[in-house]
C-alpha atoms as a PDB file:
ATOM      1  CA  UNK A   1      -5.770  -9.514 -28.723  1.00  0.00           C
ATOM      2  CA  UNK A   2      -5.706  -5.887 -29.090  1.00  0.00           C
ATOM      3  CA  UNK A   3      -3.697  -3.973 -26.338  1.00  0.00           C
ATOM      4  CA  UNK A   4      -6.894  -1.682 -25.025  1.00  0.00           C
ATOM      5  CA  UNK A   5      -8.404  -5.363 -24.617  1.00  0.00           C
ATOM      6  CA  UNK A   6      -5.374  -6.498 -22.913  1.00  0.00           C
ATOM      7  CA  UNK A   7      -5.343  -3.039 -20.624  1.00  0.00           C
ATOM      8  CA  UNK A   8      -9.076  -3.740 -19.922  1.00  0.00           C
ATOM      9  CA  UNK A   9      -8.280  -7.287 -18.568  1.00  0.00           C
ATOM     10  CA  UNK A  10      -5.558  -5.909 -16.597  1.00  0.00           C
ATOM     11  CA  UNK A  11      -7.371  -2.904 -15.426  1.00  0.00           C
ATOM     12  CA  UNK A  12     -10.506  -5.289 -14.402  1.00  0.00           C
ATOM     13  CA  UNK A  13      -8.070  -7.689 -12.310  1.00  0.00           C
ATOM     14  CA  UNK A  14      -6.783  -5.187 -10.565  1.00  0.00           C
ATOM     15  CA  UNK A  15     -10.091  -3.704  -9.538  1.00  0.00           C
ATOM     16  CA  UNK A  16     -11.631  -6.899  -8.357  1.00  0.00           C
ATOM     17  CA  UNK A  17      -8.575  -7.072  -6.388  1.00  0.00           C
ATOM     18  CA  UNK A  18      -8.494  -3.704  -4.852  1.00  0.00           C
ATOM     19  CA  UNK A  19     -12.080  -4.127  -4.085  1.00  0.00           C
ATOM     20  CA  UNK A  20     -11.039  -6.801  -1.559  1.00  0.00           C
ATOM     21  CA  UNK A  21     -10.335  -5.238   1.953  1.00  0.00           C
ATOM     22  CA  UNK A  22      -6.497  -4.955   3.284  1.00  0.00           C
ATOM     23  CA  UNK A  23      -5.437  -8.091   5.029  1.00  0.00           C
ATOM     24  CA  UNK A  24      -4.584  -7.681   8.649  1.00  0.00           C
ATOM     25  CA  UNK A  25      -2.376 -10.407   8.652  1.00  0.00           C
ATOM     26  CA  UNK A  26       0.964  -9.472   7.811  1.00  0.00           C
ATOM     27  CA  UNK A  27       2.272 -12.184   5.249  1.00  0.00           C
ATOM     28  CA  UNK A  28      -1.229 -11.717   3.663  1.00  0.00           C
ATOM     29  CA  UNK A  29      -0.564  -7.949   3.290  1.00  0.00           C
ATOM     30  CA  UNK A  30       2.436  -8.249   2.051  1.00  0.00           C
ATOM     31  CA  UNK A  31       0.656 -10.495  -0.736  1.00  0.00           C
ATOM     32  CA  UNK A  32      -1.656  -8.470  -1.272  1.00  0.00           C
ATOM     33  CA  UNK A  33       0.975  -5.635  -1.837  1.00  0.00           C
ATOM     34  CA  UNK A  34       3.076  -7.460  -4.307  1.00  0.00           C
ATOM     35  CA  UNK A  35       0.413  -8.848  -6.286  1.00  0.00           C
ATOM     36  CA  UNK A  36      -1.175  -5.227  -6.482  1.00  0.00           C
ATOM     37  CA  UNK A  37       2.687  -3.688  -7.528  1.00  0.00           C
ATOM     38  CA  UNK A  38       2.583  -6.670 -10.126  1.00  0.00           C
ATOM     39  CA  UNK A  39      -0.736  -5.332 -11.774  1.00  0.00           C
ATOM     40  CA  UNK A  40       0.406  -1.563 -11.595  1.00  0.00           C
ATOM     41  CA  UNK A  41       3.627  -2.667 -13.607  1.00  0.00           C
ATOM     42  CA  UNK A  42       1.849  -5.069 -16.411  1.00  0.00           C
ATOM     43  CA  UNK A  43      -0.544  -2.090 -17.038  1.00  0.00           C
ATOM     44  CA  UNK A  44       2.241   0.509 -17.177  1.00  0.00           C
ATOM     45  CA  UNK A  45       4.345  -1.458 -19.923  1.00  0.00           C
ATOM     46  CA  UNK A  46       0.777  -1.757 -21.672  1.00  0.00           C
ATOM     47  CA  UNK A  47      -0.575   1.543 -21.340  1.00  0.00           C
ATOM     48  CA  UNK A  48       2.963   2.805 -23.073  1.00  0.00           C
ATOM     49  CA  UNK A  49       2.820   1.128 -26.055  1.00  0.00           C
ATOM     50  CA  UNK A  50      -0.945   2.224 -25.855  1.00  0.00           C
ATOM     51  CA  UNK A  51      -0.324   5.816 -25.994  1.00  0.00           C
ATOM     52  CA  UNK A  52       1.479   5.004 -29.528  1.00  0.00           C
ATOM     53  CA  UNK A  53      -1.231   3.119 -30.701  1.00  0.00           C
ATOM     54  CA  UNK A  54      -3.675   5.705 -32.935  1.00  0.00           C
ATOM     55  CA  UNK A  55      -6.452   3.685 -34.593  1.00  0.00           C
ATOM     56  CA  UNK A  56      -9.061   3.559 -32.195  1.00  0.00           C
ATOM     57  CA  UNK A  57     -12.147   1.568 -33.069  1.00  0.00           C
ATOM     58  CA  UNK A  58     -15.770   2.543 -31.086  1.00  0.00           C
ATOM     59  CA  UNK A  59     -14.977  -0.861 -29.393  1.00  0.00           C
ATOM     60  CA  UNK A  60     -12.300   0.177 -27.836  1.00  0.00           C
ATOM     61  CA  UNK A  61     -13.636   3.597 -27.203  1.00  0.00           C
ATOM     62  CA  UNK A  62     -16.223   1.828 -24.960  1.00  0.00           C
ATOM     63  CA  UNK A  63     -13.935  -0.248 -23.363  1.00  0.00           C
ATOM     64  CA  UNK A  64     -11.637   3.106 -22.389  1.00  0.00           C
ATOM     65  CA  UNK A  65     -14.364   4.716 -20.973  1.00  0.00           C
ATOM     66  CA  UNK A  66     -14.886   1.684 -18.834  1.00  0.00           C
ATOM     67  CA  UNK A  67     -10.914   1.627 -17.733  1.00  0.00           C
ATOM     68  CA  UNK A  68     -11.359   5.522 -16.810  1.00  0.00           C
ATOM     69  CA  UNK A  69     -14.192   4.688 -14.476  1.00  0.00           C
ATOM     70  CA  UNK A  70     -12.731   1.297 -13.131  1.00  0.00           C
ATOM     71  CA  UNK A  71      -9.224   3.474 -12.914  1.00  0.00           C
ATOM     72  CA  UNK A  72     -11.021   6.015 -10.271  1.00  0.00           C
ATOM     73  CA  UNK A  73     -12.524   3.672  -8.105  1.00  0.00           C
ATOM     74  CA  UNK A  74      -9.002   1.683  -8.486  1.00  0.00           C
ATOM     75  CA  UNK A  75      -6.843   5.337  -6.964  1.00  0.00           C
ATOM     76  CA  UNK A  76      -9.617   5.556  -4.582  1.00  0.00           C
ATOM     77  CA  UNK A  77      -9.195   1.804  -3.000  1.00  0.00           C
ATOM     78  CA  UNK A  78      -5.257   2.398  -2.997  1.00  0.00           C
ATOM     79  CA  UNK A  79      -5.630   5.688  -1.090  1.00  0.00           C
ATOM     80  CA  UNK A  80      -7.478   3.746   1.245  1.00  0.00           C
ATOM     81  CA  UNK A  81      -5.527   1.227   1.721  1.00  0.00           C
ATOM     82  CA  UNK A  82      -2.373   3.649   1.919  1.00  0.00           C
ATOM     83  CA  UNK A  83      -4.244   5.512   4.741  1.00  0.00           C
ATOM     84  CA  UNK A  84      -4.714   2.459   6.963  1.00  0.00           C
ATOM     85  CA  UNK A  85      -0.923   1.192   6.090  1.00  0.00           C
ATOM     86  CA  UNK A  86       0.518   5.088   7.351  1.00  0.00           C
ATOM     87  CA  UNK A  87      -2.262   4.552  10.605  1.00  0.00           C
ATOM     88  CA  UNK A  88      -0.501   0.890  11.366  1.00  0.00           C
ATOM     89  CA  UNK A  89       2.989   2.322  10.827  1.00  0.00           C
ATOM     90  CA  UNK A  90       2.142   5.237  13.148  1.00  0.00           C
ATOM     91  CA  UNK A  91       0.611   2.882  15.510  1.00  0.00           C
ATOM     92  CA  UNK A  92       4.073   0.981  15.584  1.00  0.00           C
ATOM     93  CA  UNK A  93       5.927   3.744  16.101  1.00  0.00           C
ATOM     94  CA  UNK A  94       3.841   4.581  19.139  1.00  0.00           C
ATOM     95  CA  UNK A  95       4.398   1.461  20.563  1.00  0.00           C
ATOM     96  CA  UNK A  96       8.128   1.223  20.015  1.00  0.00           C
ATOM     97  CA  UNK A  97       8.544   4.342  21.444  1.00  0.00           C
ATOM     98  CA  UNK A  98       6.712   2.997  24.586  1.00  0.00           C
ATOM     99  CA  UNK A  99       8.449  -0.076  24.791  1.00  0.00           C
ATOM    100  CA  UNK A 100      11.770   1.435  24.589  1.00  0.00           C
ATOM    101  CA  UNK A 101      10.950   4.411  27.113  1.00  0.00           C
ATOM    102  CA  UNK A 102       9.448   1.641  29.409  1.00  0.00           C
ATOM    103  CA  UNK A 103      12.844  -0.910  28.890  1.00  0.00           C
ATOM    104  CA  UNK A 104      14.904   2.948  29.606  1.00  0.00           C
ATOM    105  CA  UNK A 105      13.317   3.040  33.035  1.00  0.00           C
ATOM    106  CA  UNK A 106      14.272  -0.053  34.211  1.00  0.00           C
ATOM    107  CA  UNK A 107      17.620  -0.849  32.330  1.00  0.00           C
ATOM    108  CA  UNK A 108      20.119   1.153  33.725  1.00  0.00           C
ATOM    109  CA  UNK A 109      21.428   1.224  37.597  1.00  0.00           C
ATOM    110  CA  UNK A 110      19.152   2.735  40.130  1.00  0.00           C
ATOM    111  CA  UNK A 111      19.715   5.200  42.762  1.00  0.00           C
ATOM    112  CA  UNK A 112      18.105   3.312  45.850  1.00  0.00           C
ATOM    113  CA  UNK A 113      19.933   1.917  48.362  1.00  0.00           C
ATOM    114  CA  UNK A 114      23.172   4.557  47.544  1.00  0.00           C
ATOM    115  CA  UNK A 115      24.853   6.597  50.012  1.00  0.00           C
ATOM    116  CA  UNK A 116      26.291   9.635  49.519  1.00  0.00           C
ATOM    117  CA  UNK A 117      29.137  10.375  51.437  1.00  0.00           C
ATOM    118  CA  UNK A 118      29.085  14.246  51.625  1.00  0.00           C
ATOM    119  CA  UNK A 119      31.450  16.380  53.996  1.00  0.00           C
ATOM    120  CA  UNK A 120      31.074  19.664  54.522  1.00  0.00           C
END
């Protein structure tokens, strides 16, 4: 198998896998995350020794222009799916924050019930 066919098969299981939406589910996420890392770093090895390669046939011309179009809808899905993973971090800080200013309030001695003793 040639390596633009290779790159092709690649490129087309990572868009049909990108097309999916983000899991909500954590453990599925992080699934989804590491299969998606596992794609990007197949195709990188590949698309090096691509880059070397200089007989091109009209074949494999096609099929390029294919993996260009599949490619931008592919960067579009994983800025989308970036977006919503920075919105759920931010959303976690927000809530840690509030949790710990909330435990703050009521972990530390209070005031009521003490007298000060003050002479004059």
């Amino acid at each position: 198998m040639s390596l633009v066919k290779e790159l092709y098969f690649l490129t087309k299981g990572l868009y049909d896998h990108v097309s999916q939406p983000l899991p909500e589910d954590i453990e599925e996420r992080e699934q989804y995350i590491e299969k998606v890392d596992e794609y990007l770093k197949k195709r990188m090895a590949i698309l090096e020794k691509v880059s070397t390669e200089h007989q091109w046939s009209d074949a494999e011309i096609k099929l390029g222009r294919e993996l260009v179009k599949m490619n931008e809808v592919i960067k579009e899905q994983l800025e989308k799916s970036k977006g919503q993973i920075l919105l759920d971090l931010d959303e976690l800080k927000k809530k840690k924050a509030y949790n710990h200013q909330y435990e703050k309030n009521y972990g530390g001695p209070t005031v009521d019930g003490v007298f000060f003793d003050k002479k004059n």
